[in-house]
C-alpha atoms as a PDB file:
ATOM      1  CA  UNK A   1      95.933  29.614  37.570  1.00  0.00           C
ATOM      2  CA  UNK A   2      93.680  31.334  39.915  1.00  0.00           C
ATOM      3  CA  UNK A   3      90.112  29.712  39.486  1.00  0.00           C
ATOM      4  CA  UNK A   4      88.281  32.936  40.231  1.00  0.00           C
ATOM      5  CA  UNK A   5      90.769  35.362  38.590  1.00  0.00           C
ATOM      6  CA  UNK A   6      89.600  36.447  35.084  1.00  0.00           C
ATOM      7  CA  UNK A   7      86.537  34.071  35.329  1.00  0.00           C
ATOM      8  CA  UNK A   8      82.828  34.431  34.621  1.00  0.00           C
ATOM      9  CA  UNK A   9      80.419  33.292  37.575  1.00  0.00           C
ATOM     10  CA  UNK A  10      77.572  31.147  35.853  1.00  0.00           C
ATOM     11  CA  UNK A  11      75.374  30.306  38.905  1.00  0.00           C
ATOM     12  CA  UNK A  12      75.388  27.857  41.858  1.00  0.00           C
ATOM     13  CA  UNK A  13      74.843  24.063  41.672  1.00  0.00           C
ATOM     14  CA  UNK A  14      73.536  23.433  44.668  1.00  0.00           C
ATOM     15  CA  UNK A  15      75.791  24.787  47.235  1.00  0.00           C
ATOM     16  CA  UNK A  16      78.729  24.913  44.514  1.00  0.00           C
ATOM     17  CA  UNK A  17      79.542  28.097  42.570  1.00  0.00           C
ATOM     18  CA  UNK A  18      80.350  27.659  38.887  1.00  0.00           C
ATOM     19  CA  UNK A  19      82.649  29.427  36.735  1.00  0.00           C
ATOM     20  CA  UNK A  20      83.793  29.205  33.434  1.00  0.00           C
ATOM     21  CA  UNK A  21      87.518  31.097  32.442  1.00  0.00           C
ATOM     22  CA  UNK A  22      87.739  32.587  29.040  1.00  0.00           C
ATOM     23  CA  UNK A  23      90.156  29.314  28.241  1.00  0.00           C
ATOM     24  CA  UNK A  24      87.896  26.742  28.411  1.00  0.00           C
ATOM     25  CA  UNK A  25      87.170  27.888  24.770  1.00  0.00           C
ATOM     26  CA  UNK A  26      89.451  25.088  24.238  1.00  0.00           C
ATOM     27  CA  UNK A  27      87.156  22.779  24.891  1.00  0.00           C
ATOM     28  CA  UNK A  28      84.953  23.524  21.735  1.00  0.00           C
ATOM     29  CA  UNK A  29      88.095  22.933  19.897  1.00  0.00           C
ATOM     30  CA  UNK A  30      88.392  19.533  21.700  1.00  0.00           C
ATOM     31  CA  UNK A  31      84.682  18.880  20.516  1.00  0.00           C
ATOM     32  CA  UNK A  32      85.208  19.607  17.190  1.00  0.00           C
ATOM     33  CA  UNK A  33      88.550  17.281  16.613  1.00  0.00           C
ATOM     34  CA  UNK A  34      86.653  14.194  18.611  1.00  0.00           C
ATOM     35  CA  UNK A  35      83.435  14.923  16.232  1.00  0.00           C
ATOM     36  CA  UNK A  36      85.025  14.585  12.787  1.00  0.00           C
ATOM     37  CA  UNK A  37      84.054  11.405  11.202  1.00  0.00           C
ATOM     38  CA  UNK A  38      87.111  10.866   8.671  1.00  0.00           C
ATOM     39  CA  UNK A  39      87.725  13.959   7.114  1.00  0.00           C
ATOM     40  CA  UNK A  40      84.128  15.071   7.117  1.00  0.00           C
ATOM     41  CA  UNK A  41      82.819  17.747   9.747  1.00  0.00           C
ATOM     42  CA  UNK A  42      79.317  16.673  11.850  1.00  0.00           C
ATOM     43  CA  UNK A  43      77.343  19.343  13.383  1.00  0.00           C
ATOM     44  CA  UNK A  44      75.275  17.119  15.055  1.00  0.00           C
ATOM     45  CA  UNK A  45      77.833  15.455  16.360  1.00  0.00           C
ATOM     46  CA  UNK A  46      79.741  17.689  17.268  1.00  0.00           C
ATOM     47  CA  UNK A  47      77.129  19.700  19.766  1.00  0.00           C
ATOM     48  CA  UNK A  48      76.622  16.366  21.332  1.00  0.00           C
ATOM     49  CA  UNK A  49      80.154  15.835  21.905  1.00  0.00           C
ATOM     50  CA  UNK A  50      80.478  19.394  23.383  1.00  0.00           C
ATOM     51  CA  UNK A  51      77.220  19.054  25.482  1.00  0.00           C
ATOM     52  CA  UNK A  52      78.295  15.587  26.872  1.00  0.00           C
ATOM     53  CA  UNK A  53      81.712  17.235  27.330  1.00  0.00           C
ATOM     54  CA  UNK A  54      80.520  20.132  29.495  1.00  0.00           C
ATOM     55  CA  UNK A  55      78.166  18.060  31.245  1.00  0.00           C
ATOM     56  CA  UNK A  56      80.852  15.202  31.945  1.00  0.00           C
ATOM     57  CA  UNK A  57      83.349  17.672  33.202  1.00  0.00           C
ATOM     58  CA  UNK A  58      80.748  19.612  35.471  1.00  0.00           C
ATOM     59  CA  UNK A  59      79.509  16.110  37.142  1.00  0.00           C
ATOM     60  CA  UNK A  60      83.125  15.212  37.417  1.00  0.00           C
ATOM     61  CA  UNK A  61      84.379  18.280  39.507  1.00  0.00           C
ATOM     62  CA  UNK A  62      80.504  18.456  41.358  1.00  0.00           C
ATOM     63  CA  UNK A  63      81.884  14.720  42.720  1.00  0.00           C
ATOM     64  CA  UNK A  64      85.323  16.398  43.898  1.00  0.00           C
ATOM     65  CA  UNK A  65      83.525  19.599  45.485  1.00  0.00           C
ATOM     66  CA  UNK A  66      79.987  17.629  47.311  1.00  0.00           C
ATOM     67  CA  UNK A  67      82.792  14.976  48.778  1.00  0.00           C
ATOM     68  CA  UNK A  68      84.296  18.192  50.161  1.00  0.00           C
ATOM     69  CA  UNK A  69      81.703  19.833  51.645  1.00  0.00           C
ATOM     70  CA  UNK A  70      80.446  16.691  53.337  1.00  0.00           C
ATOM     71  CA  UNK A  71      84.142  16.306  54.991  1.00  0.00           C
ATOM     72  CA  UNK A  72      84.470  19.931  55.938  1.00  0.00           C
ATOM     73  CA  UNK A  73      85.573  21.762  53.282  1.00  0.00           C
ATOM     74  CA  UNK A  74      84.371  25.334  52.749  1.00  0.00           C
ATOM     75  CA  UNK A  75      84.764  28.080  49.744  1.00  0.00           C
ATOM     76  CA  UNK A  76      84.478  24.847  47.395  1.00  0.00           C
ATOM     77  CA  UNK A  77      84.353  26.286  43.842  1.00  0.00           C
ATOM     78  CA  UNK A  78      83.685  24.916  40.275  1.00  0.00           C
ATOM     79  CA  UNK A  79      85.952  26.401  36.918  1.00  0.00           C
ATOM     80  CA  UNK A  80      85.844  25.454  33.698  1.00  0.00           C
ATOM     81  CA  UNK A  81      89.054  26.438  32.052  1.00  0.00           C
ATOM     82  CA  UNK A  82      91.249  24.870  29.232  1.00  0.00           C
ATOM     83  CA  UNK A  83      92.176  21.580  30.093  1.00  0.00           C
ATOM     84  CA  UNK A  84      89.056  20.657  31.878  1.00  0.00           C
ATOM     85  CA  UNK A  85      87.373  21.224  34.992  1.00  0.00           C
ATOM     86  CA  UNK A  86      89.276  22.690  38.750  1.00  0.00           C
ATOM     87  CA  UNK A  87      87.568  22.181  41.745  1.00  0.00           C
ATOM     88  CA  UNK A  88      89.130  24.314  44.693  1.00  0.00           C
ATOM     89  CA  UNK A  89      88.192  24.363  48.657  1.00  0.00           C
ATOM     90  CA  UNK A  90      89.178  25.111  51.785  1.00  0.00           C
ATOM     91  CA  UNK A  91      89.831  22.419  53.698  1.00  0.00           C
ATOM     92  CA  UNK A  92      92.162  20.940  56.318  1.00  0.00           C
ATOM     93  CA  UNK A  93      94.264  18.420  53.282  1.00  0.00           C
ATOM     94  CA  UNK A  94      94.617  15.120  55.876  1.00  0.00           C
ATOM     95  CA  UNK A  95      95.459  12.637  53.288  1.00  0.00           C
ATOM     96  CA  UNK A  96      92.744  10.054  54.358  1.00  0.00           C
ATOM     97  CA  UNK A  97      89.887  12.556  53.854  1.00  0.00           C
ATOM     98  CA  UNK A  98      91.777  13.537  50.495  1.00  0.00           C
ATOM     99  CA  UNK A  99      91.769  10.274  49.488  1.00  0.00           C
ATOM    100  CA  UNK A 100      88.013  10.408  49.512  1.00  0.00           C
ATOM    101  CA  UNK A 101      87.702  14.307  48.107  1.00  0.00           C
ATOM    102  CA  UNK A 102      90.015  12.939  45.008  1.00  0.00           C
ATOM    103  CA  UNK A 103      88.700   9.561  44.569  1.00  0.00           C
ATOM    104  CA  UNK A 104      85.235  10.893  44.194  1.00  0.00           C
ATOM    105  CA  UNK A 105      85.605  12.695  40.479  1.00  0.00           C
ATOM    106  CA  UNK A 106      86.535   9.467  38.607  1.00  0.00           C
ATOM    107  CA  UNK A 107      84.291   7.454  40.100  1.00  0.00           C
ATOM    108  CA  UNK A 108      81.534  10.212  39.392  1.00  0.00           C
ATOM    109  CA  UNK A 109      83.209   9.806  35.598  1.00  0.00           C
ATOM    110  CA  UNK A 110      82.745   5.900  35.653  1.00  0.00           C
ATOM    111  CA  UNK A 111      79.067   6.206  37.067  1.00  0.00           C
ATOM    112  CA  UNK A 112      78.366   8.266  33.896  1.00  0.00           C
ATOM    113  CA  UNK A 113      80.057   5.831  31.660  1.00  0.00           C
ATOM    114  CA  UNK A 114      78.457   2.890  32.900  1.00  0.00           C
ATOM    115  CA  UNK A 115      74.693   4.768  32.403  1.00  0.00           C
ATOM    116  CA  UNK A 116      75.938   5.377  28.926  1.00  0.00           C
ATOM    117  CA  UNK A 117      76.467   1.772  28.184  1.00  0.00           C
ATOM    118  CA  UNK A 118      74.385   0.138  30.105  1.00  0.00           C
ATOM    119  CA  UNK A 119      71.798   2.296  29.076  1.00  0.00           C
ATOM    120  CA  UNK A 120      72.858   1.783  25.125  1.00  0.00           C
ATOM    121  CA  UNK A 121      71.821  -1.999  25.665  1.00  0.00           C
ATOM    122  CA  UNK A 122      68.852  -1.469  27.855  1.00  0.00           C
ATOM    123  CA  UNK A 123      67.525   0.860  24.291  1.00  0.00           C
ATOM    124  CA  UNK A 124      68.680  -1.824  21.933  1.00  0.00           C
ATOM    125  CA  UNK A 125      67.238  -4.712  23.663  1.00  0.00           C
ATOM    126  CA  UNK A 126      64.032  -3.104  24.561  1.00  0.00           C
ATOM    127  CA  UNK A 127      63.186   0.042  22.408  1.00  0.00           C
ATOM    128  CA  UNK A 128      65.634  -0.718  19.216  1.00  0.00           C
ATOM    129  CA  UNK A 129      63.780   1.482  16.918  1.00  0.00           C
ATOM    130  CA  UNK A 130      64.965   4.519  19.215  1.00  0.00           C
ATOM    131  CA  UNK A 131      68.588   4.035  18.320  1.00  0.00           C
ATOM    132  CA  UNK A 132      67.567   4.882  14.529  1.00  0.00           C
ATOM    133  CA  UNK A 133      66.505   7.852  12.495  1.00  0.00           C
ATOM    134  CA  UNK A 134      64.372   7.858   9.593  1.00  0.00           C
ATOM    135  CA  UNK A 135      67.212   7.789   6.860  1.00  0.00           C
ATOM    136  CA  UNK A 136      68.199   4.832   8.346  1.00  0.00           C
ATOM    137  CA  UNK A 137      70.964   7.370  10.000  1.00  0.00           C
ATOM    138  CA  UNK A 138      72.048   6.666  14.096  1.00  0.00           C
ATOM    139  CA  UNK A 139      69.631   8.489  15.915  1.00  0.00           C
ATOM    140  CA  UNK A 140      70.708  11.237  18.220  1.00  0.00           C
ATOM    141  CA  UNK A 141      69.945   9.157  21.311  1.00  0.00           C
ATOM    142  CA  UNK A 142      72.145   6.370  19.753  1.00  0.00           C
ATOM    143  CA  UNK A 143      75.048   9.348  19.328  1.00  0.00           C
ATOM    144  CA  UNK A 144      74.020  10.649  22.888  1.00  0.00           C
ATOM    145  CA  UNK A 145      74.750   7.804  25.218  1.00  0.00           C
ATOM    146  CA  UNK A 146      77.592   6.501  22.950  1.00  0.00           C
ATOM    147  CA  UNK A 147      79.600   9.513  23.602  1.00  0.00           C
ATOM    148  CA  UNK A 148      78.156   9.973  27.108  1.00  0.00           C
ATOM    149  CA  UNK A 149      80.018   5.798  27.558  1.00  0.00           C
ATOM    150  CA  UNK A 150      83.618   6.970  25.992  1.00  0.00           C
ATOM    151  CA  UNK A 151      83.858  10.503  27.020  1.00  0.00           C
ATOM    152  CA  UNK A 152      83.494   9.647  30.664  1.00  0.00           C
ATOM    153  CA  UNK A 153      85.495   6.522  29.934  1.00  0.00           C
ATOM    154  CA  UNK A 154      88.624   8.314  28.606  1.00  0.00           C
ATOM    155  CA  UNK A 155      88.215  11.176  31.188  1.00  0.00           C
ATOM    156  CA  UNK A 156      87.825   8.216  34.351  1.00  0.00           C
ATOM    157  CA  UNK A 157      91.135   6.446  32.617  1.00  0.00           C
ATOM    158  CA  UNK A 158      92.641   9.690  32.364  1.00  0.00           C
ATOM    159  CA  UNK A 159      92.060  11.242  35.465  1.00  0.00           C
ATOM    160  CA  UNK A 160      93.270   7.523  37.045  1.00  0.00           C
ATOM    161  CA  UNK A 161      96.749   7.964  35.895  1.00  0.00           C
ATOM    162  CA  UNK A 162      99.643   8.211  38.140  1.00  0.00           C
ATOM    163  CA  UNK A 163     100.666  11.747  37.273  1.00  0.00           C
ATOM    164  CA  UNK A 164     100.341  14.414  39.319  1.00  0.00           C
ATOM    165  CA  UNK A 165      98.480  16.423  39.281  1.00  0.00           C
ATOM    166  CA  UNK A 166      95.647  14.417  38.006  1.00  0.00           C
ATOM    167  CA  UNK A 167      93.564  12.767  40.389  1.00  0.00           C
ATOM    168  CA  UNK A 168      95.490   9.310  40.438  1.00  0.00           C
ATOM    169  CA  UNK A 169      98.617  11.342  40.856  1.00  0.00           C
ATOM    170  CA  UNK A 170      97.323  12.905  44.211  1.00  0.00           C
ATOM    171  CA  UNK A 171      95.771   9.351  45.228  1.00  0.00           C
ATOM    172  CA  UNK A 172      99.236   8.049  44.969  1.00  0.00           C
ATOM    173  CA  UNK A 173     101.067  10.556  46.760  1.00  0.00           C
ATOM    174  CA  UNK A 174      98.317  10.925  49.618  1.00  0.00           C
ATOM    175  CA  UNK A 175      98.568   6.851  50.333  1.00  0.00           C
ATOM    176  CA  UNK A 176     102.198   7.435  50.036  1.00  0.00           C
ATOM    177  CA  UNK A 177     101.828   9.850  52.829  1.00  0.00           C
ATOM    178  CA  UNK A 178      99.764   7.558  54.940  1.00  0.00           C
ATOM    179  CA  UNK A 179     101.749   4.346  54.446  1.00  0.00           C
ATOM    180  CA  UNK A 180     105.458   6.068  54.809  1.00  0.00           C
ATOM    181  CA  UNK A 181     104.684   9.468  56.415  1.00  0.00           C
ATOM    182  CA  UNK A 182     107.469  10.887  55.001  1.00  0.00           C
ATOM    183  CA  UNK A 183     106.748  13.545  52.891  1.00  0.00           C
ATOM    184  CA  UNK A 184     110.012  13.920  50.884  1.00  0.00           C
ATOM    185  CA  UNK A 185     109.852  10.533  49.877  1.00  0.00           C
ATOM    186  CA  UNK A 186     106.321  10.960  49.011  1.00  0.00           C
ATOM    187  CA  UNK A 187     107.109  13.543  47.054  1.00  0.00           C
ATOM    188  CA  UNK A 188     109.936  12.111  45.460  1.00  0.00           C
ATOM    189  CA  UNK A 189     108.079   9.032  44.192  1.00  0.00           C
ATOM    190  CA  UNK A 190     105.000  10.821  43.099  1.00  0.00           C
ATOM    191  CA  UNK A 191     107.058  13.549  40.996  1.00  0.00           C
ATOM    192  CA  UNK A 192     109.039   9.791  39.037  1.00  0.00           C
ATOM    193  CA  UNK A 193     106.130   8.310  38.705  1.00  0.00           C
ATOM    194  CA  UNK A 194     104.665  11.878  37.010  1.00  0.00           C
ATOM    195  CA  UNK A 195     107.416  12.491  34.784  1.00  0.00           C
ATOM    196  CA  UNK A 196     107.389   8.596  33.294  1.00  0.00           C
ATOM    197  CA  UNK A 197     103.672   8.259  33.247  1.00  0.00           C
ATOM    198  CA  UNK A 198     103.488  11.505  31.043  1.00  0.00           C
ATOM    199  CA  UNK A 199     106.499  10.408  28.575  1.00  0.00           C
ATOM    200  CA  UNK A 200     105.102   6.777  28.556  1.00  0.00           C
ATOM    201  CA  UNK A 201     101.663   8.085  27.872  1.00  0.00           C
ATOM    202  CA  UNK A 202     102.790  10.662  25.138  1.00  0.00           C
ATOM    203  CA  UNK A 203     104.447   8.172  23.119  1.00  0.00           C
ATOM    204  CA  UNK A 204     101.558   5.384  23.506  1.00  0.00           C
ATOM    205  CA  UNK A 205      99.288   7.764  22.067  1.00  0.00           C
ATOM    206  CA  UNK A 206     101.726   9.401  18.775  1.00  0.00           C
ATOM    207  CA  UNK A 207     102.063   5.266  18.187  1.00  0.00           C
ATOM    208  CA  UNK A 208      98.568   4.743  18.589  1.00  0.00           C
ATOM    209  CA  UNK A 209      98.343   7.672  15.835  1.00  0.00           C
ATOM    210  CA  UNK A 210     100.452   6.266  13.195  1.00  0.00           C
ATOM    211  CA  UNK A 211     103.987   8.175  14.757  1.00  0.00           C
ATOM    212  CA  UNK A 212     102.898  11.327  13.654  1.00  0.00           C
ATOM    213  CA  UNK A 213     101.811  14.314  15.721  1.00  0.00           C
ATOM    214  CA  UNK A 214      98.656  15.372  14.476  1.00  0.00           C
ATOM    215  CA  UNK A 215      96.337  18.481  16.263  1.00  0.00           C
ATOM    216  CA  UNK A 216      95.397  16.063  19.236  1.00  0.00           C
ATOM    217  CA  UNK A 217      98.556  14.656  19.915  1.00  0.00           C
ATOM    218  CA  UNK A 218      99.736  18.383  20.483  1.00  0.00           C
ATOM    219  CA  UNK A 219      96.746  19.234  22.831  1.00  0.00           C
ATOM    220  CA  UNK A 220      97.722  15.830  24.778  1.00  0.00           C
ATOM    221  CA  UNK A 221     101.808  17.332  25.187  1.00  0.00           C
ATOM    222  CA  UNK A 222     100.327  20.630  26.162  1.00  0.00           C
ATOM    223  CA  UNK A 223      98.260  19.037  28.528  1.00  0.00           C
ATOM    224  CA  UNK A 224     101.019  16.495  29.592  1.00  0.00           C
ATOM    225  CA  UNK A 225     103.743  19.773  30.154  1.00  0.00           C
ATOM    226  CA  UNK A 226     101.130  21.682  31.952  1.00  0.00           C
ATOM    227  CA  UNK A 227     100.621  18.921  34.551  1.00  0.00           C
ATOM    228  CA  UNK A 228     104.115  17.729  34.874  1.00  0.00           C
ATOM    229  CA  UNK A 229     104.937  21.989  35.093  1.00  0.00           C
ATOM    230  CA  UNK A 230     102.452  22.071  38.477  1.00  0.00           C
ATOM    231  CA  UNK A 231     103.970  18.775  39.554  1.00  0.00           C
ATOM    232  CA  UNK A 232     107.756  19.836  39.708  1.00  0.00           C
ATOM    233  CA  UNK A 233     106.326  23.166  41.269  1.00  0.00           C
ATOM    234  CA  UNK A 234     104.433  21.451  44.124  1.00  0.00           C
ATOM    235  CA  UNK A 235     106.718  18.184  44.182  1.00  0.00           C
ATOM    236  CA  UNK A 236     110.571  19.205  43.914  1.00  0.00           C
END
């Protein structure tokens, strides 16, 4: 996908344009599966999930794109679409510098989970009354930086995998370009270790569901085919 093509500028962070494609609708969907508690619907819940969500994503790709600009990198551009965030630049692609560029979103993502916990115990050991509402109810702050903790969390882990695209997929292949500096082999190995990360991660997480392919599991496969899709096209 194009990132400006069909997208909606939103306004600049910092340097950094942002822009949100008609897709990233599916992220409200995503909000609403990872807010049901049992088989009851929160609203609460649910807008902080998709607020944390947004904001996680955003923070994530700003990483990616500042890391760019300070290395060279020009045109850098922010889109929210579907399956997350896309950062695209300009930019000479040595691998040491992309390294750094690619590095720089999960660690962003890892930052953000640490505040969330950290801060969770900093509130209960100091200020426990603030984790509480007055039905006796989690208060929204206690719902704020729990989700702020595993949303980053999951989308650090995630992003760390060995499957290309995702950022752990182009650390892998980069360093494999550094160490061997020879690109089909780097390619080879990165497009293996792509198609058996996806497979082994698809069926951790149907067993980790029961063995049944409920509406998540299917979002994770579409997810999983899109990436391993862009990897065979960029890889083979």
């Amino acid at each position: 996908m194009t990132p400006m093509r069909d997208s909606v500028y939103l306004g600049h962070l910092g340097p950094i344009p942002l822009y949100v494609h008609w897709t990233a609708l599916m992220m409200v969907y995503m909000a609403y599966t990872w807010s049901m508690n049992g088989a009851n619907f929160d609203p609460e819940r649910f807008l902080v999930v998709l607020t944390v969500l947004i904001i996680s994503i955003v923070l994530h790709e700003l990483g990616h794109g500042l890391t760019a600009r300070a290395l060279g990198a020009y045109g850098v551009t922010i889109t929210l679409w579907a399956f997350g965030g896309l950062c695209s630049s300009i930019k000479d692609n040595l691998p040491r510098r992309e390294i750094l560029i690619i590095a720089a979103g999960p660690l962003v993502s890892f930052a953000l989970a640490g505040i969330g916990y950290f801060g969770l115990h900093w509130v209960a050991e100091n200020h426990n009354s603030w984790l509480w509402a007055d039905d006796g109810g989690k208060s929204l702050l206690f719902n704020f930086l729990v989700i702020t903790y595993s949303v980053n969390w999951l989308l650090g882990l995630f992003n760390s995998l060995p499957i290309y695209p995702l950022d752990g997929g182009q650390v892998v292949y980069n360093l494999l370009l550094v160490t061997t500096r020879r690109q089909l082999l780097a390619r080879q190995i990165s497009l293996t270790l792509a198609v058996v990360g996806a497979l082994a991660y698809l069926l951790y997480s149907i067993h980790q569901h029961g063995d049944t392919f409920d509406n998540s599991t299917m979002y994770l496969a579409a997810l999983l085919g899109w990436l391993l899709f862009n990897a065979f096209q960029y890889l083979r």
